[in-house]
C-alpha atoms as a PDB file:
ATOM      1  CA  UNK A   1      -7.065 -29.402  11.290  1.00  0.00           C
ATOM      2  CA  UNK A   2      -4.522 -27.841   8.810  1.00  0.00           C
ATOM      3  CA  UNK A   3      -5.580 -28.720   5.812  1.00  0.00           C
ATOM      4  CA  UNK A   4      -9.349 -27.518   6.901  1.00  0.00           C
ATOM      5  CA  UNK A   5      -8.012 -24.002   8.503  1.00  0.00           C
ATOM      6  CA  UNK A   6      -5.914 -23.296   5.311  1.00  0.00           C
ATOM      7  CA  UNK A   7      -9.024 -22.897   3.854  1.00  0.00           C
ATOM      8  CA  UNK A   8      -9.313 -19.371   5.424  1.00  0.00           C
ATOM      9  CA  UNK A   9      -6.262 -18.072   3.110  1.00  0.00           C
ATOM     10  CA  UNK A  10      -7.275 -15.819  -0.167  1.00  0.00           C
ATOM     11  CA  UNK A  11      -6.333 -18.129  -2.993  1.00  0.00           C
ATOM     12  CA  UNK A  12      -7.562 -20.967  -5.769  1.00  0.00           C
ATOM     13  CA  UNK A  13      -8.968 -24.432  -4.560  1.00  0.00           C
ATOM     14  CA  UNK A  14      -5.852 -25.795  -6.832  1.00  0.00           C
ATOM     15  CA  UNK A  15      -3.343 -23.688  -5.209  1.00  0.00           C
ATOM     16  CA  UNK A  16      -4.378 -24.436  -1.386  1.00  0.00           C
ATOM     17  CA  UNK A  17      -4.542 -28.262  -2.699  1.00  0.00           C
ATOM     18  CA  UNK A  18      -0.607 -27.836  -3.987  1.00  0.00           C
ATOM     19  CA  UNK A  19       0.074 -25.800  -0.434  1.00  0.00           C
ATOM     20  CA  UNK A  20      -1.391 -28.542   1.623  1.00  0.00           C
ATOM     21  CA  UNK A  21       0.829 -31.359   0.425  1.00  0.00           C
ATOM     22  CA  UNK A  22       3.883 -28.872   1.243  1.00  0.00           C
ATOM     23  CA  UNK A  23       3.732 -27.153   3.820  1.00  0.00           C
ATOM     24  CA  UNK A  24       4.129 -27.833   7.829  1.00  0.00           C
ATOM     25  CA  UNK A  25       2.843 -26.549  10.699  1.00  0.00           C
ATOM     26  CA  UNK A  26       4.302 -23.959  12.933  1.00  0.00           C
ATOM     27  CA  UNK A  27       3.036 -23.372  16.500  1.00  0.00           C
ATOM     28  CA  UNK A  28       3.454 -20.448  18.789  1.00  0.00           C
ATOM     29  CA  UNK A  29       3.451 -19.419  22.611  1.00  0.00           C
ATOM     30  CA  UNK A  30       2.050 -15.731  23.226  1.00  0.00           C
ATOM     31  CA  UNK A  31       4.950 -12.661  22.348  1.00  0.00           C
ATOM     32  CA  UNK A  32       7.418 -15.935  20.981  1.00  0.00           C
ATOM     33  CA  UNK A  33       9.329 -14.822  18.578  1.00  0.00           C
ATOM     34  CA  UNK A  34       8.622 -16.541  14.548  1.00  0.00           C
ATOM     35  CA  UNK A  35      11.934 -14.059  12.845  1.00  0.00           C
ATOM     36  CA  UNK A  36      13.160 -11.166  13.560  1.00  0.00           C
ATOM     37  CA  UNK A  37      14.491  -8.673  11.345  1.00  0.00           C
ATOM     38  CA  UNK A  38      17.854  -9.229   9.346  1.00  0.00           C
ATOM     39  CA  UNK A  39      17.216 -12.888  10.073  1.00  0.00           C
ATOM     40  CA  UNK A  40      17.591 -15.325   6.933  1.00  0.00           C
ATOM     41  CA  UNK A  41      14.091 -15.402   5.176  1.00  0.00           C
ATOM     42  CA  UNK A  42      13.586 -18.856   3.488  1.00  0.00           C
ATOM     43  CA  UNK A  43      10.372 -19.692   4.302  1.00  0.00           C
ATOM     44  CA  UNK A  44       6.425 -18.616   3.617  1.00  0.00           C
ATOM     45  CA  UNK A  45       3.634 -18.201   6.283  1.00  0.00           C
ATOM     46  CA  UNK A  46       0.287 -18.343   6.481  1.00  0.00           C
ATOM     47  CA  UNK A  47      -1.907 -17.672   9.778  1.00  0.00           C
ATOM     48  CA  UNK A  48      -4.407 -20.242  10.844  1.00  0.00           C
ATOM     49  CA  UNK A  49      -5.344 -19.143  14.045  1.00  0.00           C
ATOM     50  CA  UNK A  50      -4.185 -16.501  16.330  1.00  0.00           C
ATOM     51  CA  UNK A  51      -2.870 -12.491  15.917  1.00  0.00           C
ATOM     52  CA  UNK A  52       1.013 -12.071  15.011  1.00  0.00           C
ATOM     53  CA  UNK A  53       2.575  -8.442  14.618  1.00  0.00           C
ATOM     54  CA  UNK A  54       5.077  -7.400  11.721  1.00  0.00           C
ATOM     55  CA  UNK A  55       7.576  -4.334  13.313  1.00  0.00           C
ATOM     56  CA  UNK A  56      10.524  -2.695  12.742  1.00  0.00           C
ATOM     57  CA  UNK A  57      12.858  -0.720  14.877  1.00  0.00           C
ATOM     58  CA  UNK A  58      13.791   2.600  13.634  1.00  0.00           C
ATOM     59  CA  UNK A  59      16.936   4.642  13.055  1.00  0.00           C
ATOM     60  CA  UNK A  60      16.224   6.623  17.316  1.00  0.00           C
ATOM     61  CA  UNK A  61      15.523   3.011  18.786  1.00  0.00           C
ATOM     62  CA  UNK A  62      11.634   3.069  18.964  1.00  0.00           C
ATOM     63  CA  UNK A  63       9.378   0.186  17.142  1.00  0.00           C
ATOM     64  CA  UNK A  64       7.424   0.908  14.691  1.00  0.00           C
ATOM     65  CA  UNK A  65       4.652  -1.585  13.991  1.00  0.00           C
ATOM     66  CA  UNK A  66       3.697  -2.358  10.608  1.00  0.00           C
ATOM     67  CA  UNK A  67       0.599  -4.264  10.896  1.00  0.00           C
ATOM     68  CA  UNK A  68      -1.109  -7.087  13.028  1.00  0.00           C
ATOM     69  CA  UNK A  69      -2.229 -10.105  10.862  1.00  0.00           C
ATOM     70  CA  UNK A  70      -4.789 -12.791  12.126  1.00  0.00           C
ATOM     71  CA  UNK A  71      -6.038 -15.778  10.546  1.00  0.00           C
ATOM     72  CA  UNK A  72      -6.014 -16.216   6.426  1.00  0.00           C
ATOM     73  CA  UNK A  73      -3.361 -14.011   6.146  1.00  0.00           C
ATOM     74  CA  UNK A  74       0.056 -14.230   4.060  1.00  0.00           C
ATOM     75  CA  UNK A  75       3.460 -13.096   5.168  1.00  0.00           C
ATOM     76  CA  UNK A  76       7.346 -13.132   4.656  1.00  0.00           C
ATOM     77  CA  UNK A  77       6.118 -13.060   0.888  1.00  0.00           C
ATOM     78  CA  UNK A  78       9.524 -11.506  -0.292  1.00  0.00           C
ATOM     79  CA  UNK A  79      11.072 -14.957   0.097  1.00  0.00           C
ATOM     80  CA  UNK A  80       9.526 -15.648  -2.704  1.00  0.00           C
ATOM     81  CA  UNK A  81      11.298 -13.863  -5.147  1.00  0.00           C
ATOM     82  CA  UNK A  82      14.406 -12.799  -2.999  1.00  0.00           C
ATOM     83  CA  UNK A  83      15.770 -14.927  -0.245  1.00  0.00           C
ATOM     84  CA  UNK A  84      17.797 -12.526   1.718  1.00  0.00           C
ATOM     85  CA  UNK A  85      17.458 -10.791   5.353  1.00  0.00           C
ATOM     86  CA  UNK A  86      13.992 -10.082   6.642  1.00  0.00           C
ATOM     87  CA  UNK A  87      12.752  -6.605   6.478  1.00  0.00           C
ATOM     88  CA  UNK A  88      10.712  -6.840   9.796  1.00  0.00           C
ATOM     89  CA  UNK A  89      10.583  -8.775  13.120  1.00  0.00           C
ATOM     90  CA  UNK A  90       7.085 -11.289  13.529  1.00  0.00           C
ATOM     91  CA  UNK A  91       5.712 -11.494  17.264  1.00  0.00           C
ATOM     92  CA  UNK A  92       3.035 -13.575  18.514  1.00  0.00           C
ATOM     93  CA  UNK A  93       0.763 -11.309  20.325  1.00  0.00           C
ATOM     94  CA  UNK A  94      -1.505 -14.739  21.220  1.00  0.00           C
ATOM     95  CA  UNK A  95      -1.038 -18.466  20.277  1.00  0.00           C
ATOM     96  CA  UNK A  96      -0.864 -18.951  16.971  1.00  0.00           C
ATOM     97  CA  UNK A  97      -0.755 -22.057  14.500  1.00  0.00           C
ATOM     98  CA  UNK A  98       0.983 -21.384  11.564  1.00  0.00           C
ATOM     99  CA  UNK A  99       1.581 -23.203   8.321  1.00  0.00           C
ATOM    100  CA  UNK A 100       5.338 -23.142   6.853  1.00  0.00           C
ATOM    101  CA  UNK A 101       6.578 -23.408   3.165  1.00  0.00           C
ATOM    102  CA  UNK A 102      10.130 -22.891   2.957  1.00  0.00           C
ATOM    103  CA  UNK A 103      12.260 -21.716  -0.820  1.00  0.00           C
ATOM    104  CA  UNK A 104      12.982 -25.474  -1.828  1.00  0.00           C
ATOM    105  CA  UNK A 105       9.592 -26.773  -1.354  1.00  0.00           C
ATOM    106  CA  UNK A 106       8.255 -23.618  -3.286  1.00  0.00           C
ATOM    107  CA  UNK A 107      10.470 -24.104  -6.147  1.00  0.00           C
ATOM    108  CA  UNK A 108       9.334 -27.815  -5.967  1.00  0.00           C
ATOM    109  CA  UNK A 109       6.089 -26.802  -5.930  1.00  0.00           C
ATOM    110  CA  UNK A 110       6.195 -24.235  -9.014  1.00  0.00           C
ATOM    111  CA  UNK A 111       8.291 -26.784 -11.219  1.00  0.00           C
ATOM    112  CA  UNK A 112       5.243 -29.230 -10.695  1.00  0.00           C
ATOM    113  CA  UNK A 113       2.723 -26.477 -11.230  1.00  0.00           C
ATOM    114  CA  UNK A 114       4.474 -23.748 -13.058  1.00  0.00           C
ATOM    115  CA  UNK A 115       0.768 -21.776 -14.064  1.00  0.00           C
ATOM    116  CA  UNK A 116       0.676 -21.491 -10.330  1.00  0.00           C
ATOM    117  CA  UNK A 117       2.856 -18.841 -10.401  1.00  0.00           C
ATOM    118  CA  UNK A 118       0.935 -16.029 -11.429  1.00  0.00           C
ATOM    119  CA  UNK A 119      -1.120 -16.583  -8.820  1.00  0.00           C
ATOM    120  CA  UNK A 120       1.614 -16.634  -5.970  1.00  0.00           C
ATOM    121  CA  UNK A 121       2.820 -13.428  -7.440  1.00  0.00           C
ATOM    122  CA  UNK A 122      -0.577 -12.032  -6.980  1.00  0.00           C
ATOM    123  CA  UNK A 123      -0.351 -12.934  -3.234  1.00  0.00           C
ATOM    124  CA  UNK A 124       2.849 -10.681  -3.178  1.00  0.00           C
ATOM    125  CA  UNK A 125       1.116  -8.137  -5.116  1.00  0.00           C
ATOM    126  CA  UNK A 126      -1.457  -7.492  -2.843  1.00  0.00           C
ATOM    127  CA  UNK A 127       0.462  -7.361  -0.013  1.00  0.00           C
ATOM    128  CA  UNK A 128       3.268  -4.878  -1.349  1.00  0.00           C
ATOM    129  CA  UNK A 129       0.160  -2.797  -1.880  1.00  0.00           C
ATOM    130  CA  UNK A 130      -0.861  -3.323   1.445  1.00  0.00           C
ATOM    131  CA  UNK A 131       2.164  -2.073   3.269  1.00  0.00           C
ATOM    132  CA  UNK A 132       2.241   0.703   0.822  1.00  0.00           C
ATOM    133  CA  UNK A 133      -0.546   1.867   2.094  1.00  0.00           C
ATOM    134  CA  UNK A 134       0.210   1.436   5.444  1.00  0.00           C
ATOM    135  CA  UNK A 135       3.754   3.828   4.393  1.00  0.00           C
ATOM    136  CA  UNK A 136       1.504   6.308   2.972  1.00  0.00           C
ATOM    137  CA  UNK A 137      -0.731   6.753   6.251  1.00  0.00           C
ATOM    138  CA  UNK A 138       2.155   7.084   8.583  1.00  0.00           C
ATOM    139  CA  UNK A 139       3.576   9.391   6.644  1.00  0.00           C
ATOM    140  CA  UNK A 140       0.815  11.206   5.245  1.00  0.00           C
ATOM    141  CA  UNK A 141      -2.202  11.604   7.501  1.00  0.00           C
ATOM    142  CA  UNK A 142      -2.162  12.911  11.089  1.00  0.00           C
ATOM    143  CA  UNK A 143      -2.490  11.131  13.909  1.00  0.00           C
ATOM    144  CA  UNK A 144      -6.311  10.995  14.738  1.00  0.00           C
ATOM    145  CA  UNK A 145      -7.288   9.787  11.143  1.00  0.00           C
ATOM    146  CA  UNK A 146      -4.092   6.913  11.353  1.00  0.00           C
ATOM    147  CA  UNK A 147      -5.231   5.913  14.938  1.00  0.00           C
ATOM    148  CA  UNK A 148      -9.108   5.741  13.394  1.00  0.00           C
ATOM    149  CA  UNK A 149      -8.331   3.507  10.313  1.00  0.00           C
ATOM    150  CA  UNK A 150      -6.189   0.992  12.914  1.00  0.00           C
ATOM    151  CA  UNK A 151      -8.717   0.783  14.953  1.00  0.00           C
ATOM    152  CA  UNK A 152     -11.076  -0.017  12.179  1.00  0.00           C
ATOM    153  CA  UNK A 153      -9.161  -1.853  10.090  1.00  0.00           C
ATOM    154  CA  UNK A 154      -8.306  -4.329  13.057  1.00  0.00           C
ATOM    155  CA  UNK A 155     -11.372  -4.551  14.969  1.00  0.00           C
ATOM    156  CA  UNK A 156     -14.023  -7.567  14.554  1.00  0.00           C
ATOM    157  CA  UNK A 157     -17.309  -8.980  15.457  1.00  0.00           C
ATOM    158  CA  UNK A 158     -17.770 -11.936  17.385  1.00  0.00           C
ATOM    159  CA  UNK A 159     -21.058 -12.876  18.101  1.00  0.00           C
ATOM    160  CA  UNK A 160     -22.986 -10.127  16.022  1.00  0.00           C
ATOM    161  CA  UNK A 161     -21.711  -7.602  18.715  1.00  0.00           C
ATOM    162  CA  UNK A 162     -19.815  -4.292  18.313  1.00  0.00           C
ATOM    163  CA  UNK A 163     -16.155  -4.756  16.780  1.00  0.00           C
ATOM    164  CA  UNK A 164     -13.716  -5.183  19.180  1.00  0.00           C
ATOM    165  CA  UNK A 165      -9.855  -5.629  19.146  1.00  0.00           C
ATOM    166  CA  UNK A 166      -7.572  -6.709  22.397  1.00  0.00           C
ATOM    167  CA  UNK A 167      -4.370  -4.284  21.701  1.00  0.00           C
ATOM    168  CA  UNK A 168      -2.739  -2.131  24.734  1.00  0.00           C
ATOM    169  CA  UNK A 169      -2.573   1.535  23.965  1.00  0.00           C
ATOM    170  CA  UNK A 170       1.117   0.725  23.817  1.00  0.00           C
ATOM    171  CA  UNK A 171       0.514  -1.822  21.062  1.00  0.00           C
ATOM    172  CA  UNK A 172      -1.680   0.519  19.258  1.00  0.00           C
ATOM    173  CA  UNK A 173       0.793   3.584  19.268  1.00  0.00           C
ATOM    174  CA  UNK A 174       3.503   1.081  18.012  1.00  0.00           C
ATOM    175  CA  UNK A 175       1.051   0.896  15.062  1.00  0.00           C
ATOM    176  CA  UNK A 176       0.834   4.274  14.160  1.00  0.00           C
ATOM    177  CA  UNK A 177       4.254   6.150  14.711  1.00  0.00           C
ATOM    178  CA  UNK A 178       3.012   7.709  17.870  1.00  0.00           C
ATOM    179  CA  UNK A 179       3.818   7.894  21.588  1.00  0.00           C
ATOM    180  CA  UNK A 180       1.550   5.947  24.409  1.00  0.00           C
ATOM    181  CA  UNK A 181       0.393   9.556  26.064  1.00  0.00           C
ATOM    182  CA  UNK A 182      -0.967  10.495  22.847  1.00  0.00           C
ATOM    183  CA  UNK A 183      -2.632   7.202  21.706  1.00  0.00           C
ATOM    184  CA  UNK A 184      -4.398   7.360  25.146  1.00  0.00           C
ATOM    185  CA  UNK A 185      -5.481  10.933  25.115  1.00  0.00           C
ATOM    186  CA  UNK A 186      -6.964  10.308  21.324  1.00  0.00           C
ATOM    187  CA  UNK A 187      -8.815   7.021  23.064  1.00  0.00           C
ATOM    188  CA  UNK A 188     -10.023   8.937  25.896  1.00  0.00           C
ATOM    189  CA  UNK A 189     -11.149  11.632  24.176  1.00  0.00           C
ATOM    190  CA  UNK A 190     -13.301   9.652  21.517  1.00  0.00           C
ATOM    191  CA  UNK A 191     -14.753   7.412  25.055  1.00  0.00           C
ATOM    192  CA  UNK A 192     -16.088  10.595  26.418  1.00  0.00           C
ATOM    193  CA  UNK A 193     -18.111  10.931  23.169  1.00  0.00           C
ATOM    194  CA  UNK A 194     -19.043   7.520  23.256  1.00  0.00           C
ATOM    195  CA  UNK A 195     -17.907   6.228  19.519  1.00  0.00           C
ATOM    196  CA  UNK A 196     -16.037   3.595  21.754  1.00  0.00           C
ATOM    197  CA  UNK A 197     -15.010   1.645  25.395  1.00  0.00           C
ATOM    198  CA  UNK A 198     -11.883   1.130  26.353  1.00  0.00           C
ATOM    199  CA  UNK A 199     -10.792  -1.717  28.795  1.00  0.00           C
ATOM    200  CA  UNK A 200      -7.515  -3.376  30.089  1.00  0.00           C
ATOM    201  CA  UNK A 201      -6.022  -4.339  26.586  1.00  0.00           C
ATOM    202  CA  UNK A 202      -9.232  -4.107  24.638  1.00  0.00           C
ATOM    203  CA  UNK A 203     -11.152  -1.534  22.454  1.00  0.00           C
ATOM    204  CA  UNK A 204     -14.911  -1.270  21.715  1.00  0.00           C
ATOM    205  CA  UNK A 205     -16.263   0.762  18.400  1.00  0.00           C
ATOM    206  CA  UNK A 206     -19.616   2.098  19.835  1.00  0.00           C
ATOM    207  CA  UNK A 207     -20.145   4.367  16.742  1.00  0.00           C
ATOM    208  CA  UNK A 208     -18.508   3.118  13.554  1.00  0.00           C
ATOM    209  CA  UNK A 209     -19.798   5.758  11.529  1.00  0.00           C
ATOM    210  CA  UNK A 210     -18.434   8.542  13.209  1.00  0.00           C
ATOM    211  CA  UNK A 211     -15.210   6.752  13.185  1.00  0.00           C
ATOM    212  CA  UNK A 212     -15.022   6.255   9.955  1.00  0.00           C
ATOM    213  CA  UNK A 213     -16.029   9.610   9.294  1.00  0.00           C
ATOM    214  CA  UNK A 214     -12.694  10.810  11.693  1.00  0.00           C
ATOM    215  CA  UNK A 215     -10.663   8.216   9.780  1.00  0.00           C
ATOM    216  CA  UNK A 216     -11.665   9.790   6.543  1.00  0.00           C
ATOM    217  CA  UNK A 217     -13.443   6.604   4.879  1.00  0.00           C
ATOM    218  CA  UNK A 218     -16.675   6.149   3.157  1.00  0.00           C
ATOM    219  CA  UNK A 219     -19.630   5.081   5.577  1.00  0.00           C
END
């Protein structure tokens, strides 16, 4: 099962050969715990099934989510140049099977296939740019347009319906820097105009254009 799931994470058929033979598997309960922050980061992750949330608590005490990964996705990347204390605390929001390649085996794995490398700094790459970008909305854009590009950004299809994701309000106004009240008025008001449904821990996009049009994104 591992070695076939791995197959959902962004990188070479050489370098997911290389990963296979290293890494182990992690599992986890729903809302266990992987790190949290300031904990010793050794290790790599990659998501084969399941949805885990990066957060960090900030200077008045509130959490501040930084994103919610799902399957094929990279994380604790910084290891990789800089074992040290991580920078943000990693939640299982459902069971999740992980994969696990800690700093030895990664050195191990670069002295065997040193022209690997680039390509593992790539990974980092694109995730630094990621969470830039996630920095830049919080800080820059108000709240409808960040609540509009979560809800976009996280939803999906299943079945050829309408995207959906399965976040509480609460989980979704960790994700933007905002309070509950005002995540739920935002929600309610875009229901009542039908560009989505809201349920008990789920969201519907009815109309993903005019989202995207409120998020400020090209159709």
């Amino acid at each position: 099962m591992f070695d076939k799931n791995i197959s959902q994470t962004p990188v070479s058929e050489e370098l997911r050969c290389a990963l296979t033979n290293a890494v182990r598997p992690i599992t986890l309960a729903t809302r266990e715990t992987l790190f949290t922050e300031f904990d010793e980061g050794d290790a790599l992750y990659f998501i084969l099934e399941g949805r885990l949330e990066l957060s960090i608590i900030v200077d008045d005490g509130r959490k501040l989510g930084l994103d919610v990964l799902s399957a094929g996705a990279v994380f604790g990347e910084i290891s990789l140049l800089d074992p040290g204390p991580r920078t943000a605390t990693a939640i299982a929001l459902e069971d999740c099977q992980l994969l696990m390649l800690d700093h030895s085996e990664l050195h191990q794995l670069l002295e065997q296939n040193p022209h690997l490398t680039i390509e593992l700094l790539r990974l980092v790459g694109k995730r630094m740019r990621h969470i830039t970008d996630q920095l830049n909305e919080y800080i820059l854009l108000p709240l409808p347009k960040r609540l509009a590009r979560k809800v976009l950004r996280l939803a999906s299809r299943s079945d050829g319906g309408n995207p959906r994701l399965k976040l509480s309000h609460s989980e979704l106004a960790d994700l933007v820097g905002a309070s509950r009240e005002a995540v739920s008025k935002a929600l309610s008001g875009w229901k009542k105009e039908g560009l989505l449904q809201t349920g008990r821990g789920s969201v519907e996009v009815l109309n993903e254009a005019m989202l995207r049009n409120i998020a400020g994104l090209d159709p």
